[in-house]
PDB file of N, CA and C in Angstrom:
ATOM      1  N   UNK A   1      19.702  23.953  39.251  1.00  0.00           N
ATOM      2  CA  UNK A   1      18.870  24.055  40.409  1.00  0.00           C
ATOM      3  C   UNK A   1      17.381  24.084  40.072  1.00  0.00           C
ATOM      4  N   UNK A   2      16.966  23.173  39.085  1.00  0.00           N
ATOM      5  CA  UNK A   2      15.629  23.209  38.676  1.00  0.00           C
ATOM      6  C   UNK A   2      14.876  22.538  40.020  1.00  0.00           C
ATOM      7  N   UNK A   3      14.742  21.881  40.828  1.00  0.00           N
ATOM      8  CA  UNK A   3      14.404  21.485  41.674  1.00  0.00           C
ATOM      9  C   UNK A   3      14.322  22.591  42.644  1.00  0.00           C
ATOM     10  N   UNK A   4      15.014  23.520  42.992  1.00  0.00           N
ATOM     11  CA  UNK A   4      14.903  24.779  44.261  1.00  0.00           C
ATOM     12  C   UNK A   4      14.183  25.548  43.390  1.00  0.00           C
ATOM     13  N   UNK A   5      13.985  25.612  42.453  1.00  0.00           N
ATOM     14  CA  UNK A   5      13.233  26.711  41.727  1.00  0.00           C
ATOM     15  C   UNK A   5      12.040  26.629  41.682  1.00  0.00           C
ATOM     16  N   UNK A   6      11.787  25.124  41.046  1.00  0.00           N
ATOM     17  CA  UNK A   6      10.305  24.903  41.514  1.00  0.00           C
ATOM     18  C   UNK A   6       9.278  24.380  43.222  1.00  0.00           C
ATOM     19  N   UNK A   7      10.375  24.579  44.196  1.00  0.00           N
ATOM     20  CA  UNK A   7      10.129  24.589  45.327  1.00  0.00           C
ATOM     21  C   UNK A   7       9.779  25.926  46.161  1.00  0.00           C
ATOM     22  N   UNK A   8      10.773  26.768  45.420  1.00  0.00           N
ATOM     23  CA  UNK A   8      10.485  28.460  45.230  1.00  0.00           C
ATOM     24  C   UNK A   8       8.591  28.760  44.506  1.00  0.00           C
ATOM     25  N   UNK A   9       8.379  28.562  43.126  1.00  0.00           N
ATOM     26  CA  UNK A   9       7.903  28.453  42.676  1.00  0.00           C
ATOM     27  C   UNK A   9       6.147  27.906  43.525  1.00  0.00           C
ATOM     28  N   UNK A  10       6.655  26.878  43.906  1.00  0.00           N
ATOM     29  CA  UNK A  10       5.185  26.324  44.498  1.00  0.00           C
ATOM     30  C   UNK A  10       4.762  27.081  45.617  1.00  0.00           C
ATOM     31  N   UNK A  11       6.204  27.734  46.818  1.00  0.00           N
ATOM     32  CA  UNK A  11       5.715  28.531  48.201  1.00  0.00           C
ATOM     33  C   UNK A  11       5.360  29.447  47.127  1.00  0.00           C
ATOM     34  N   UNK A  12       5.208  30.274  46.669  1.00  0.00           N
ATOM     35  CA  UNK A  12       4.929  31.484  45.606  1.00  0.00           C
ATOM     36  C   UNK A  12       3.449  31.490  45.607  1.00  0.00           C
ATOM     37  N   UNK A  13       3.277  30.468  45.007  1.00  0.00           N
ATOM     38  CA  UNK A  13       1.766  30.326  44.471  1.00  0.00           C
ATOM     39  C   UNK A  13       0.986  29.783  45.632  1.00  0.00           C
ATOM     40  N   UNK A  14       1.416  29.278  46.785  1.00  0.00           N
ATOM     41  CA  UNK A  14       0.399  28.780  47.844  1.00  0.00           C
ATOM     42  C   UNK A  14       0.551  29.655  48.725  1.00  0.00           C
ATOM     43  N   UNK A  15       1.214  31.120  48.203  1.00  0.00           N
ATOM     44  CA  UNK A  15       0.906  31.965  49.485  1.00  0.00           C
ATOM     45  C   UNK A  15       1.855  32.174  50.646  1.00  0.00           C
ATOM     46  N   UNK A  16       2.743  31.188  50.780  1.00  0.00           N
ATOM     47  CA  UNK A  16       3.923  30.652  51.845  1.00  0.00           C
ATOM     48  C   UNK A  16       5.005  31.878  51.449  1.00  0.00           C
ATOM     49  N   UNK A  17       4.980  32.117  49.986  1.00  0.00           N
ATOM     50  CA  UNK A  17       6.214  33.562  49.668  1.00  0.00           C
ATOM     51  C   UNK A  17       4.931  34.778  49.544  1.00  0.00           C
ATOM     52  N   UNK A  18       4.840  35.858  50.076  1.00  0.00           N
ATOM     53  CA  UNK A  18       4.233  36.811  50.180  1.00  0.00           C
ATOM     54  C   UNK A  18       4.857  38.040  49.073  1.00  0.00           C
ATOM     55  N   UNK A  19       5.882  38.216  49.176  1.00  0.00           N
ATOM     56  CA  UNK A  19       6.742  39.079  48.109  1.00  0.00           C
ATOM     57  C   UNK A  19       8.165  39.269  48.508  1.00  0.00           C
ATOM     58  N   UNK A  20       8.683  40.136  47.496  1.00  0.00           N
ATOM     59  CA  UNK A  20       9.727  40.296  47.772  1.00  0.00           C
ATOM     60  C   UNK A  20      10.207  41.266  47.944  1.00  0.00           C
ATOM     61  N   UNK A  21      11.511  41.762  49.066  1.00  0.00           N
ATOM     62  CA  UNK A  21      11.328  43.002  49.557  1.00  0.00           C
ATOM     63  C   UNK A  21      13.049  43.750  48.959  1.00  0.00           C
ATOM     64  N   UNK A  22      13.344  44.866  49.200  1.00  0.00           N
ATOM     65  CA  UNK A  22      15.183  45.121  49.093  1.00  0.00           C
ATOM     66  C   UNK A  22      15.323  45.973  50.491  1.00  0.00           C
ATOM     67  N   UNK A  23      15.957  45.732  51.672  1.00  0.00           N
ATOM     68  CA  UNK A  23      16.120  46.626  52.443  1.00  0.00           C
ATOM     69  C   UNK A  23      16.953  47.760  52.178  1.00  0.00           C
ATOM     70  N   UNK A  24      16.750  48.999  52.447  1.00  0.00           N
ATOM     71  CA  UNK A  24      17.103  50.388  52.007  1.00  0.00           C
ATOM     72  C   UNK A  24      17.766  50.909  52.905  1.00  0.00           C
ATOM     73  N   UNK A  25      18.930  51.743  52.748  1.00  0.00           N
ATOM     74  CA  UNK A  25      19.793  52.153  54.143  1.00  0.00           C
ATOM     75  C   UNK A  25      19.069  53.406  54.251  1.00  0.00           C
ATOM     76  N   UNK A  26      18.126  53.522  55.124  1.00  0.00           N
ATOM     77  CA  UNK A  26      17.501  54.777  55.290  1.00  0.00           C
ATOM     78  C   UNK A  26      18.264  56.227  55.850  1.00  0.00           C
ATOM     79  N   UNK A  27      18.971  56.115  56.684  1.00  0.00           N
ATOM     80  CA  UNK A  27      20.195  57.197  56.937  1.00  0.00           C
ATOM     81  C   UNK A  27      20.954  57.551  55.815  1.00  0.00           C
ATOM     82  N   UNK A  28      21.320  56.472  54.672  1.00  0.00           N
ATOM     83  CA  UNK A  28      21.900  56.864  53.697  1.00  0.00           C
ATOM     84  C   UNK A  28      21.108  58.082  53.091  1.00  0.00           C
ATOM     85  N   UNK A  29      19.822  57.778  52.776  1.00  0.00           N
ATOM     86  CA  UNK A  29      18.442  58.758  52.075  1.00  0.00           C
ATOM     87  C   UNK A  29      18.272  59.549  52.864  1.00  0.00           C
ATOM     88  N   UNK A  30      18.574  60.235  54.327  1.00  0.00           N
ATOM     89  CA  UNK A  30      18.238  61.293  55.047  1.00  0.00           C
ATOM     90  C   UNK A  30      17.387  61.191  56.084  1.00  0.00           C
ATOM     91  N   UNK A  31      16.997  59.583  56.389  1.00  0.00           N
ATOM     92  CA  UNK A  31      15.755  59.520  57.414  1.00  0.00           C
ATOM     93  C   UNK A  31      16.629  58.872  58.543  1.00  0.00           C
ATOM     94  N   UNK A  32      17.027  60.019  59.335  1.00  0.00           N
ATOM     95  CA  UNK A  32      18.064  59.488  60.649  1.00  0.00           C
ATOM     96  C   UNK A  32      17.097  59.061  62.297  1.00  0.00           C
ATOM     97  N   UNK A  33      15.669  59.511  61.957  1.00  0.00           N
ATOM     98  CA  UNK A  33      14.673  59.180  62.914  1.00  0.00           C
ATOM     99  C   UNK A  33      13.971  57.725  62.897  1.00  0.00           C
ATOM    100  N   UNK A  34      13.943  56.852  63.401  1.00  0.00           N
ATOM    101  CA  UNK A  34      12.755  55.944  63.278  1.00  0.00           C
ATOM    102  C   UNK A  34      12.346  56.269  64.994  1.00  0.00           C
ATOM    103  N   UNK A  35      10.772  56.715  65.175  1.00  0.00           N
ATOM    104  CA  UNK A  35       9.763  56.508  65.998  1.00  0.00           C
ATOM    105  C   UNK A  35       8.741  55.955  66.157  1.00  0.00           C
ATOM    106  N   UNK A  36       8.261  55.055  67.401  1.00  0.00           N
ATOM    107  CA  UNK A  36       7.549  54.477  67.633  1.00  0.00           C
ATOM    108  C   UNK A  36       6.200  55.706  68.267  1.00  0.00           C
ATOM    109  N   UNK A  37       4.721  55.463  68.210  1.00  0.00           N
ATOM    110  CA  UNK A  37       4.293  56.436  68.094  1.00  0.00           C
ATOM    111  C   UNK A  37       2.950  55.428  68.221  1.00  0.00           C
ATOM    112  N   UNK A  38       2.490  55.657  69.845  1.00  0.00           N
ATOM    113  CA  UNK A  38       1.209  54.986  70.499  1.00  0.00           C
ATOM    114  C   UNK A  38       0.375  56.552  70.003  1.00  0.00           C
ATOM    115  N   UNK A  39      -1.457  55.575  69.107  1.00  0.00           N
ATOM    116  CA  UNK A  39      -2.162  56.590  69.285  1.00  0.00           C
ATOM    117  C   UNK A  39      -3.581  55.971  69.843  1.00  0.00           C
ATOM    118  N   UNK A  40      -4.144  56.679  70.190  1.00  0.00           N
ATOM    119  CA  UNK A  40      -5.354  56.649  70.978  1.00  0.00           C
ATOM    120  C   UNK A  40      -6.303  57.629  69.916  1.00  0.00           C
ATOM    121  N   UNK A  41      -7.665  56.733  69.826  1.00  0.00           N
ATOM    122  CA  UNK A  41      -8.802  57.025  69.265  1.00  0.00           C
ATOM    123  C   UNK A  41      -9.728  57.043  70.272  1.00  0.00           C
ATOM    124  N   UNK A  42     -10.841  58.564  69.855  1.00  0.00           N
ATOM    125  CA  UNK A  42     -11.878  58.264  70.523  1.00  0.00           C
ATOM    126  C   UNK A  42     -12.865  57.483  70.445  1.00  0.00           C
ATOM    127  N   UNK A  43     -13.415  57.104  69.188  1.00  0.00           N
ATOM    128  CA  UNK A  43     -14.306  56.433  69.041  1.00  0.00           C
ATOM    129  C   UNK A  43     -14.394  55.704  67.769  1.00  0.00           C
ATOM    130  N   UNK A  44     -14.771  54.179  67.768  1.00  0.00           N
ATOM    131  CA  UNK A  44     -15.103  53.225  66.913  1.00  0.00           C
ATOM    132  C   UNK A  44     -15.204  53.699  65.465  1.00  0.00           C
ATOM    133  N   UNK A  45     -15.751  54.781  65.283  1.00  0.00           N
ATOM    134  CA  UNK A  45     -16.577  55.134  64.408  1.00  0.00           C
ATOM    135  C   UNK A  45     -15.828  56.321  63.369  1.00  0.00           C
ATOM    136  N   UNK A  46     -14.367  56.677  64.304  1.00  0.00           N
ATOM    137  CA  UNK A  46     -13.338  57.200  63.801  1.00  0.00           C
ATOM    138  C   UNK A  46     -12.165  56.188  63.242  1.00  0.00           C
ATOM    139  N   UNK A  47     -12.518  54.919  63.248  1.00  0.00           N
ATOM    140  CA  UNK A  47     -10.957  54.373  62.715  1.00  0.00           C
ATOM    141  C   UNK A  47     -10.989  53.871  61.654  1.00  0.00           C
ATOM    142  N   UNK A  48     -12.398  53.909  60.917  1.00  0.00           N
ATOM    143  CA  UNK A  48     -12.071  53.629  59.372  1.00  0.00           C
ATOM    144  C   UNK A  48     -10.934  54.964  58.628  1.00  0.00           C
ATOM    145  N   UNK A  49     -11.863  56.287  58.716  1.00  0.00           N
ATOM    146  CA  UNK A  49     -11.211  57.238  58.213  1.00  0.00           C
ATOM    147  C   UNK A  49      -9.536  57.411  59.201  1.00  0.00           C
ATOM    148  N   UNK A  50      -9.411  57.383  60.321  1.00  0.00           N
ATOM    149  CA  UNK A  50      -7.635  57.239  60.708  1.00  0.00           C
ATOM    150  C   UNK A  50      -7.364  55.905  59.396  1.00  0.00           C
ATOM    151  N   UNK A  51      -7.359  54.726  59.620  1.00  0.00           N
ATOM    152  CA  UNK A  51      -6.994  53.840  59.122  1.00  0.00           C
ATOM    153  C   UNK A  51      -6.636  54.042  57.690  1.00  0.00           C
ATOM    154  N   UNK A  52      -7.902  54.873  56.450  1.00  0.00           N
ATOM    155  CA  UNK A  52      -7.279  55.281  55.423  1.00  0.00           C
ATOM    156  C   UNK A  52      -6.885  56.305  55.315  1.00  0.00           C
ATOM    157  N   UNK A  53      -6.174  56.939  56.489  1.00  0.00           N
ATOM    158  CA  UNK A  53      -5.463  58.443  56.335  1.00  0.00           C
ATOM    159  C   UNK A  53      -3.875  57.539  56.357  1.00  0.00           C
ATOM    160  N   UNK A  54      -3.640  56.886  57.329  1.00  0.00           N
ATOM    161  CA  UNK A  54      -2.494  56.596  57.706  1.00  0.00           C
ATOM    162  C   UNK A  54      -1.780  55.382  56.755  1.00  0.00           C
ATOM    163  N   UNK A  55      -2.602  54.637  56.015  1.00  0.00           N
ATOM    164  CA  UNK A  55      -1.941  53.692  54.994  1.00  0.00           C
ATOM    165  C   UNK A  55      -1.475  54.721  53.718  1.00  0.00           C
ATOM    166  N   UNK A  56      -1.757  55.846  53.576  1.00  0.00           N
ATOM    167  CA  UNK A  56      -1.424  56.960  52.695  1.00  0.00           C
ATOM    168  C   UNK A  56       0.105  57.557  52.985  1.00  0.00           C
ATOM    169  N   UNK A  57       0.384  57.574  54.322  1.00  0.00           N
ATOM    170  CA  UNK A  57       1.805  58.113  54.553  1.00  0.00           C
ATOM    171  C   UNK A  57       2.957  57.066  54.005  1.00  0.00           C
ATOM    172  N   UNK A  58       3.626  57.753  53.224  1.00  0.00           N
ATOM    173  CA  UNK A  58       4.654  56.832  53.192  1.00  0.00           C
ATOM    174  C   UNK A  58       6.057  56.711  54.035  1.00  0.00           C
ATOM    175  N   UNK A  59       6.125  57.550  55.049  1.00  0.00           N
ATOM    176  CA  UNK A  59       6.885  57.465  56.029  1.00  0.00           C
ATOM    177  C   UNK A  59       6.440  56.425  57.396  1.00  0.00           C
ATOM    178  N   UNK A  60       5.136  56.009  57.248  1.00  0.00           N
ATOM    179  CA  UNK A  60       4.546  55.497  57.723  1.00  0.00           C
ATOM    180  C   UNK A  60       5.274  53.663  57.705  1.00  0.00           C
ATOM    181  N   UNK A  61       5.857  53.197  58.160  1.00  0.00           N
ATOM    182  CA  UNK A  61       6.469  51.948  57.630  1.00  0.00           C
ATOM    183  C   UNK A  61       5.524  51.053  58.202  1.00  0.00           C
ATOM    184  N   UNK A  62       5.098  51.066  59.248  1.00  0.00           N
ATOM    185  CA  UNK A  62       3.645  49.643  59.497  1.00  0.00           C
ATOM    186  C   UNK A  62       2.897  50.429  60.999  1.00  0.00           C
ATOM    187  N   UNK A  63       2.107  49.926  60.770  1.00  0.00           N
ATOM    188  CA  UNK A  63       0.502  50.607  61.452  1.00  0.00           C
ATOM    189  C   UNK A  63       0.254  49.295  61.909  1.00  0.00           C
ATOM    190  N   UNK A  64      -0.242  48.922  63.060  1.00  0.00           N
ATOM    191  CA  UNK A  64      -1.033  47.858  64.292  1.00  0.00           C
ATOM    192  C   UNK A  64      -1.885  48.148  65.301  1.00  0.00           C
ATOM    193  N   UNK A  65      -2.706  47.494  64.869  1.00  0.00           N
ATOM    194  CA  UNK A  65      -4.022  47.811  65.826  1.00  0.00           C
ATOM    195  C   UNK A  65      -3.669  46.942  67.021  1.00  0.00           C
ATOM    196  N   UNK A  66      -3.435  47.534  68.392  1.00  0.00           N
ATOM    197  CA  UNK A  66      -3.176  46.613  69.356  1.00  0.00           C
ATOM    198  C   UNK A  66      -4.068  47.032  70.850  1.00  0.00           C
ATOM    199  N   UNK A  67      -3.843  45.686  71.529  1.00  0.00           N
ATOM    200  CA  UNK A  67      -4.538  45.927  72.816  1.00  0.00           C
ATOM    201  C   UNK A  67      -3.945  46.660  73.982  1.00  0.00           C
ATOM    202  N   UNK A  68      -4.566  47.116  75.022  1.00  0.00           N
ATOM    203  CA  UNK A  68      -3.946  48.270  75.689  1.00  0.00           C
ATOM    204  C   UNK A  68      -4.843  49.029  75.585  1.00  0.00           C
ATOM    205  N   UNK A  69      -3.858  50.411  76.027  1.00  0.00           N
ATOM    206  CA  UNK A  69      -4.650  51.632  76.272  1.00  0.00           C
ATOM    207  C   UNK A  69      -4.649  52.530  75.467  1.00  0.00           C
ATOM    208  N   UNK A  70      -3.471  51.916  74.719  1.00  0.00           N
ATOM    209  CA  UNK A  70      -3.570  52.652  73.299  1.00  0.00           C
ATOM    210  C   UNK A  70      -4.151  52.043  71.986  1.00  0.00           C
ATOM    211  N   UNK A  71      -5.131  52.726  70.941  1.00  0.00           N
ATOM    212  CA  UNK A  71      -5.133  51.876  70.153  1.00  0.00           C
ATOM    213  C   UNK A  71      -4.379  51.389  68.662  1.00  0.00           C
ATOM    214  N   UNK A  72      -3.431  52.246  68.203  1.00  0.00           N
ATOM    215  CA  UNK A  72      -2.658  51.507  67.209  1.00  0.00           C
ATOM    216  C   UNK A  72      -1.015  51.984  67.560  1.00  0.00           C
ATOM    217  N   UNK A  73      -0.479  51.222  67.201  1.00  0.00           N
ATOM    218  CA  UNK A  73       1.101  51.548  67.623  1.00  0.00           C
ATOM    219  C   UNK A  73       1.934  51.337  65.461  1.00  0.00           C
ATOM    220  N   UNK A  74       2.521  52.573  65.594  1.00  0.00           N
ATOM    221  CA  UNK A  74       2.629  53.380  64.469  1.00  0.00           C
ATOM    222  C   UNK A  74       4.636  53.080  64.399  1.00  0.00           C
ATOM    223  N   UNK A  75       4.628  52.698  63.479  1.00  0.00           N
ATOM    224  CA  UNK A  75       6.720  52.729  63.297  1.00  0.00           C
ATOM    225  C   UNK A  75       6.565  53.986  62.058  1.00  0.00           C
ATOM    226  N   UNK A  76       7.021  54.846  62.369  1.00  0.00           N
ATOM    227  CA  UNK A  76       7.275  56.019  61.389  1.00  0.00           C
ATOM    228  C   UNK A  76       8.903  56.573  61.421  1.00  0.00           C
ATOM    229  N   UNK A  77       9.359  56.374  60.251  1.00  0.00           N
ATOM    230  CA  UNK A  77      10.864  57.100  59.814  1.00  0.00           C
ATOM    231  C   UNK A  77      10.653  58.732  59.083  1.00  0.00           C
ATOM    232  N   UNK A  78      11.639  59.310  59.785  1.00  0.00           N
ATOM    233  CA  UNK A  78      11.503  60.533  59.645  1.00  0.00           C
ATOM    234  C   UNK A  78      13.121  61.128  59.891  1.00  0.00           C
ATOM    235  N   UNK A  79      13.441  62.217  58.976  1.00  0.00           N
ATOM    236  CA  UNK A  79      14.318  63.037  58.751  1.00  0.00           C
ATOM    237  C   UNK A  79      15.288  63.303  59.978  1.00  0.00           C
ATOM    238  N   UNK A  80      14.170  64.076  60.888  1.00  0.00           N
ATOM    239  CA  UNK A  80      14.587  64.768  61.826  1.00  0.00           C
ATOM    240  C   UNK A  80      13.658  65.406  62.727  1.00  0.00           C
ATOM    241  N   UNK A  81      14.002  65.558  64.193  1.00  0.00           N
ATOM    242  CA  UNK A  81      12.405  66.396  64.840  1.00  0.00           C
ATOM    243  C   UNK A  81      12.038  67.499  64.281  1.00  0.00           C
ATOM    244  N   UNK A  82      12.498  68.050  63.518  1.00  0.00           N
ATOM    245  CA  UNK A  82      11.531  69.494  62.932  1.00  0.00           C
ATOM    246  C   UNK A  82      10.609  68.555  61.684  1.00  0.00           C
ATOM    247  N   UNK A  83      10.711  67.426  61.510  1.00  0.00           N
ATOM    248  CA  UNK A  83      10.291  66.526  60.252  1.00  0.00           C
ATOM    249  C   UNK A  83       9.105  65.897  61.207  1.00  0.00           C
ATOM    250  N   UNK A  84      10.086  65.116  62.751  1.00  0.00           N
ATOM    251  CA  UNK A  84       8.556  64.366  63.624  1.00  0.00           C
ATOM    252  C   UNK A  84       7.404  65.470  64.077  1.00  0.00           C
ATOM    253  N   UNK A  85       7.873  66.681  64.448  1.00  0.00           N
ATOM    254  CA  UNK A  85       7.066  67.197  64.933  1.00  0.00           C
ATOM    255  C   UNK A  85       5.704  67.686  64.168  1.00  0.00           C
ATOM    256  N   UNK A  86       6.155  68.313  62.817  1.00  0.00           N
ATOM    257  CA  UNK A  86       5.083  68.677  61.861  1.00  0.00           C
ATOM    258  C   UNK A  86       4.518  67.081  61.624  1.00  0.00           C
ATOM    259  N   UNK A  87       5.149  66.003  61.515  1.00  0.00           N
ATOM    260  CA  UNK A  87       4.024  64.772  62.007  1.00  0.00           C
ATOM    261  C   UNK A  87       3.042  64.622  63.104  1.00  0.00           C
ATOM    262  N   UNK A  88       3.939  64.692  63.609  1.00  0.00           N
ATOM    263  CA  UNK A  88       2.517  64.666  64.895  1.00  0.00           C
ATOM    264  C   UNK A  88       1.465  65.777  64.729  1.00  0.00           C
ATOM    265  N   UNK A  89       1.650  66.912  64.736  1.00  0.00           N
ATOM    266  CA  UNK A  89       1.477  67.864  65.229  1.00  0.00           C
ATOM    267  C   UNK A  89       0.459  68.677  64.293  1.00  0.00           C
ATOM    268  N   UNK A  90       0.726  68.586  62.980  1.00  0.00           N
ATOM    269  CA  UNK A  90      -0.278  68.832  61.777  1.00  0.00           C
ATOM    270  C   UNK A  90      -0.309  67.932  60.822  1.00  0.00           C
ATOM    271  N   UNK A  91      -0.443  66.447  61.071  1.00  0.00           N
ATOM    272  CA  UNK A  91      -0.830  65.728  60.373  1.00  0.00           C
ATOM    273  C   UNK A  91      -1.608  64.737  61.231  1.00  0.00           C
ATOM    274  N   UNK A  92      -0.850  63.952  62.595  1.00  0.00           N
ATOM    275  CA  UNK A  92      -1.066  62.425  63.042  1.00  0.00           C
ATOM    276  C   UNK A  92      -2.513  63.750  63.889  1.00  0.00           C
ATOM    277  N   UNK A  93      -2.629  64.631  64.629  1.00  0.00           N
ATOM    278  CA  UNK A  93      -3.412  65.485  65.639  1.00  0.00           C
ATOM    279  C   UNK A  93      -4.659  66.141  65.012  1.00  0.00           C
ATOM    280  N   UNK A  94      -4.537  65.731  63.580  1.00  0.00           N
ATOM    281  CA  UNK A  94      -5.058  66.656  62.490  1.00  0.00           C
ATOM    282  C   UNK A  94      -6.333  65.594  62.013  1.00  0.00           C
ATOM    283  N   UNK A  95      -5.957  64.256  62.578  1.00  0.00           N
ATOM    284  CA  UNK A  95      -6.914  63.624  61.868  1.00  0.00           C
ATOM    285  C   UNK A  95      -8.310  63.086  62.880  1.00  0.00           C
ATOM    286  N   UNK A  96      -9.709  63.156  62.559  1.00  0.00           N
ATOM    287  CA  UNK A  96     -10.361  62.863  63.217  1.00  0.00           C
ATOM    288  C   UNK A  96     -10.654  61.856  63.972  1.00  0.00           C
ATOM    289  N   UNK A  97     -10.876  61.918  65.489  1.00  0.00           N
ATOM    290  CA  UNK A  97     -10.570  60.780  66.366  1.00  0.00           C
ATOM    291  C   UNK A  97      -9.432  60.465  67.466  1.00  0.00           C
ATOM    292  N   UNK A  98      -8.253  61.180  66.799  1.00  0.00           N
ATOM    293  CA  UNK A  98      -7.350  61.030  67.415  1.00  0.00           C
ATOM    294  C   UNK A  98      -6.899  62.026  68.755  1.00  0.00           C
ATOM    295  N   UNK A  99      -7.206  61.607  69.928  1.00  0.00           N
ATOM    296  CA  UNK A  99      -7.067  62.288  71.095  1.00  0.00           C
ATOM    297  C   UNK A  99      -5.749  62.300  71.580  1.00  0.00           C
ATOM    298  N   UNK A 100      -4.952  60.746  71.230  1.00  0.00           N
ATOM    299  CA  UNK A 100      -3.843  61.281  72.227  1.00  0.00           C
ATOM    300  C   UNK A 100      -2.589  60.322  71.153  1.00  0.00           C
ATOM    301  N   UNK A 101      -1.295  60.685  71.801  1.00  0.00           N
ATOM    302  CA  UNK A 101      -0.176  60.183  70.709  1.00  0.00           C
ATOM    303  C   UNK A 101       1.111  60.399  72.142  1.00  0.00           C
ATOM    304  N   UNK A 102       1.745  58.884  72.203  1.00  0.00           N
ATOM    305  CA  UNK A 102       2.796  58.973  72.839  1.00  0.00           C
ATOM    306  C   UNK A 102       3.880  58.746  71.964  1.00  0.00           C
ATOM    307  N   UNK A 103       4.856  59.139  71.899  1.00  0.00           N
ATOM    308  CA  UNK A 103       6.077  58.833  70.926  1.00  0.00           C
ATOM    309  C   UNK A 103       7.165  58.470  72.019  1.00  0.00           C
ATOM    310  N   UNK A 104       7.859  57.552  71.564  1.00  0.00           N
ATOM    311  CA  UNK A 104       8.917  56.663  71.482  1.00  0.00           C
ATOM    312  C   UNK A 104      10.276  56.833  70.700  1.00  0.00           C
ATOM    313  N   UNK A 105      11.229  57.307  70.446  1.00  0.00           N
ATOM    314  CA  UNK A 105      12.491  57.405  69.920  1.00  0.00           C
ATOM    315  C   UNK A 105      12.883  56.616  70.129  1.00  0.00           C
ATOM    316  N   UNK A 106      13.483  55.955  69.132  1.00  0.00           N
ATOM    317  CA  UNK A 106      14.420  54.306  68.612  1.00  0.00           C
ATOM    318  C   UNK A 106      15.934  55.191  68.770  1.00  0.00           C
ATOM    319  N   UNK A 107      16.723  54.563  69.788  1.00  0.00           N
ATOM    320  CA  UNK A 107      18.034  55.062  70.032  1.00  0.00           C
ATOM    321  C   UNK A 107      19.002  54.398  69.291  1.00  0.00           C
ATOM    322  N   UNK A 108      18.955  52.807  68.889  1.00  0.00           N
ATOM    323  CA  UNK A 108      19.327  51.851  67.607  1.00  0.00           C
ATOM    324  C   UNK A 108      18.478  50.846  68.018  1.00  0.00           C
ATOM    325  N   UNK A 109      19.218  50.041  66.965  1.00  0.00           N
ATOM    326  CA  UNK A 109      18.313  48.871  66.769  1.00  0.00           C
ATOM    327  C   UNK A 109      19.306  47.631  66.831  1.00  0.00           C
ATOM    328  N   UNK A 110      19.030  46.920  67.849  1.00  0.00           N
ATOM    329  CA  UNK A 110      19.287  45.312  67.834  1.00  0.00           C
ATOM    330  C   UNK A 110      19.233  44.561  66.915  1.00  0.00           C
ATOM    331  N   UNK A 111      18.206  44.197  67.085  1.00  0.00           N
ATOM    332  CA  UNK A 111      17.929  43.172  66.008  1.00  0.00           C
ATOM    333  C   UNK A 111      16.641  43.841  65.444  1.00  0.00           C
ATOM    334  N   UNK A 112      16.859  43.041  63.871  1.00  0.00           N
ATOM    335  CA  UNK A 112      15.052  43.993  62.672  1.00  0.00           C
ATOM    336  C   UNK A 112      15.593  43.025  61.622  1.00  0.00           C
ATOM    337  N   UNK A 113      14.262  42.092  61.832  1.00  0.00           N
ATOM    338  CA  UNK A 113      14.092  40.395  60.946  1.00  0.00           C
ATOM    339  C   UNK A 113      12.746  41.040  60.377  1.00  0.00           C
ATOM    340  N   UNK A 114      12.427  40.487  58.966  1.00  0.00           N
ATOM    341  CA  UNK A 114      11.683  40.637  58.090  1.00  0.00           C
ATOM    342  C   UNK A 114      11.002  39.319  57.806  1.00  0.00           C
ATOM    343  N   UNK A 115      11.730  38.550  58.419  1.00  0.00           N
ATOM    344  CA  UNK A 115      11.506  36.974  58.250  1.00  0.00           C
ATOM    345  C   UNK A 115      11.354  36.031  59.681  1.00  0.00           C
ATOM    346  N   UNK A 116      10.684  34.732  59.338  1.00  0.00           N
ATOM    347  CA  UNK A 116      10.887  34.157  60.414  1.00  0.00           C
ATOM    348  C   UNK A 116      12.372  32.839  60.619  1.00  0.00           C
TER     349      UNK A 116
END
């Protein structure tokens, strides 16, 4: 298969393969929560420092800055609510800027593509 390899090979290097990932059974490891988690900033001038608080969590699975009324919408896996709550509550409330936080509980999941 020298031919798929170097077809592999070329998306690689032009950027087209980004990396490579292993999906993890997270319930297996103890994280039986995934929440969705709208937050609201007060001001412009607060979302550098949110922004490098929150690429630091590693429960943190992806962070998006989106339009609306909220401004970033947060996918965070977590243990259990005595695990979400000390998230929110003395960490996501803790950081400067952040006025407001709606959370979302993922009841399952349909479909979750990594790819197009």
């Amino acid at each position: 298969m020298p031919a798929t390899a170097e077809r592999i090979r070329k998306m690689e290097h032009s950027g087209i393969i980004e990396r490579y990932m292993v999906k993890v059974n997270q319930k297996a490891l103890g994280y039986r929560l995934l929440v969705f988690i709208l937050v609201t900033i007060d001001a412009s001038g607060n979302i550098p420092n949110f922004r490098a608080e929150i690429v630091k969590k590693k429960n943190v699975l992806e962070c998006h800055h989106i339009a609306g009324q909220s401004d970033y919408l947060l996918k965070v896996l977590v243990a259990d609510t005595d695990e979400l709550e000390a998230f929110i509550s003395e960490y996501l409330k803790g950081i400067p800027g952040v006025v407001s936080t709606t959370t979302l509980i993922n009841l399952s999941t349909l479909k979750e593509e990594i790819n197009i």
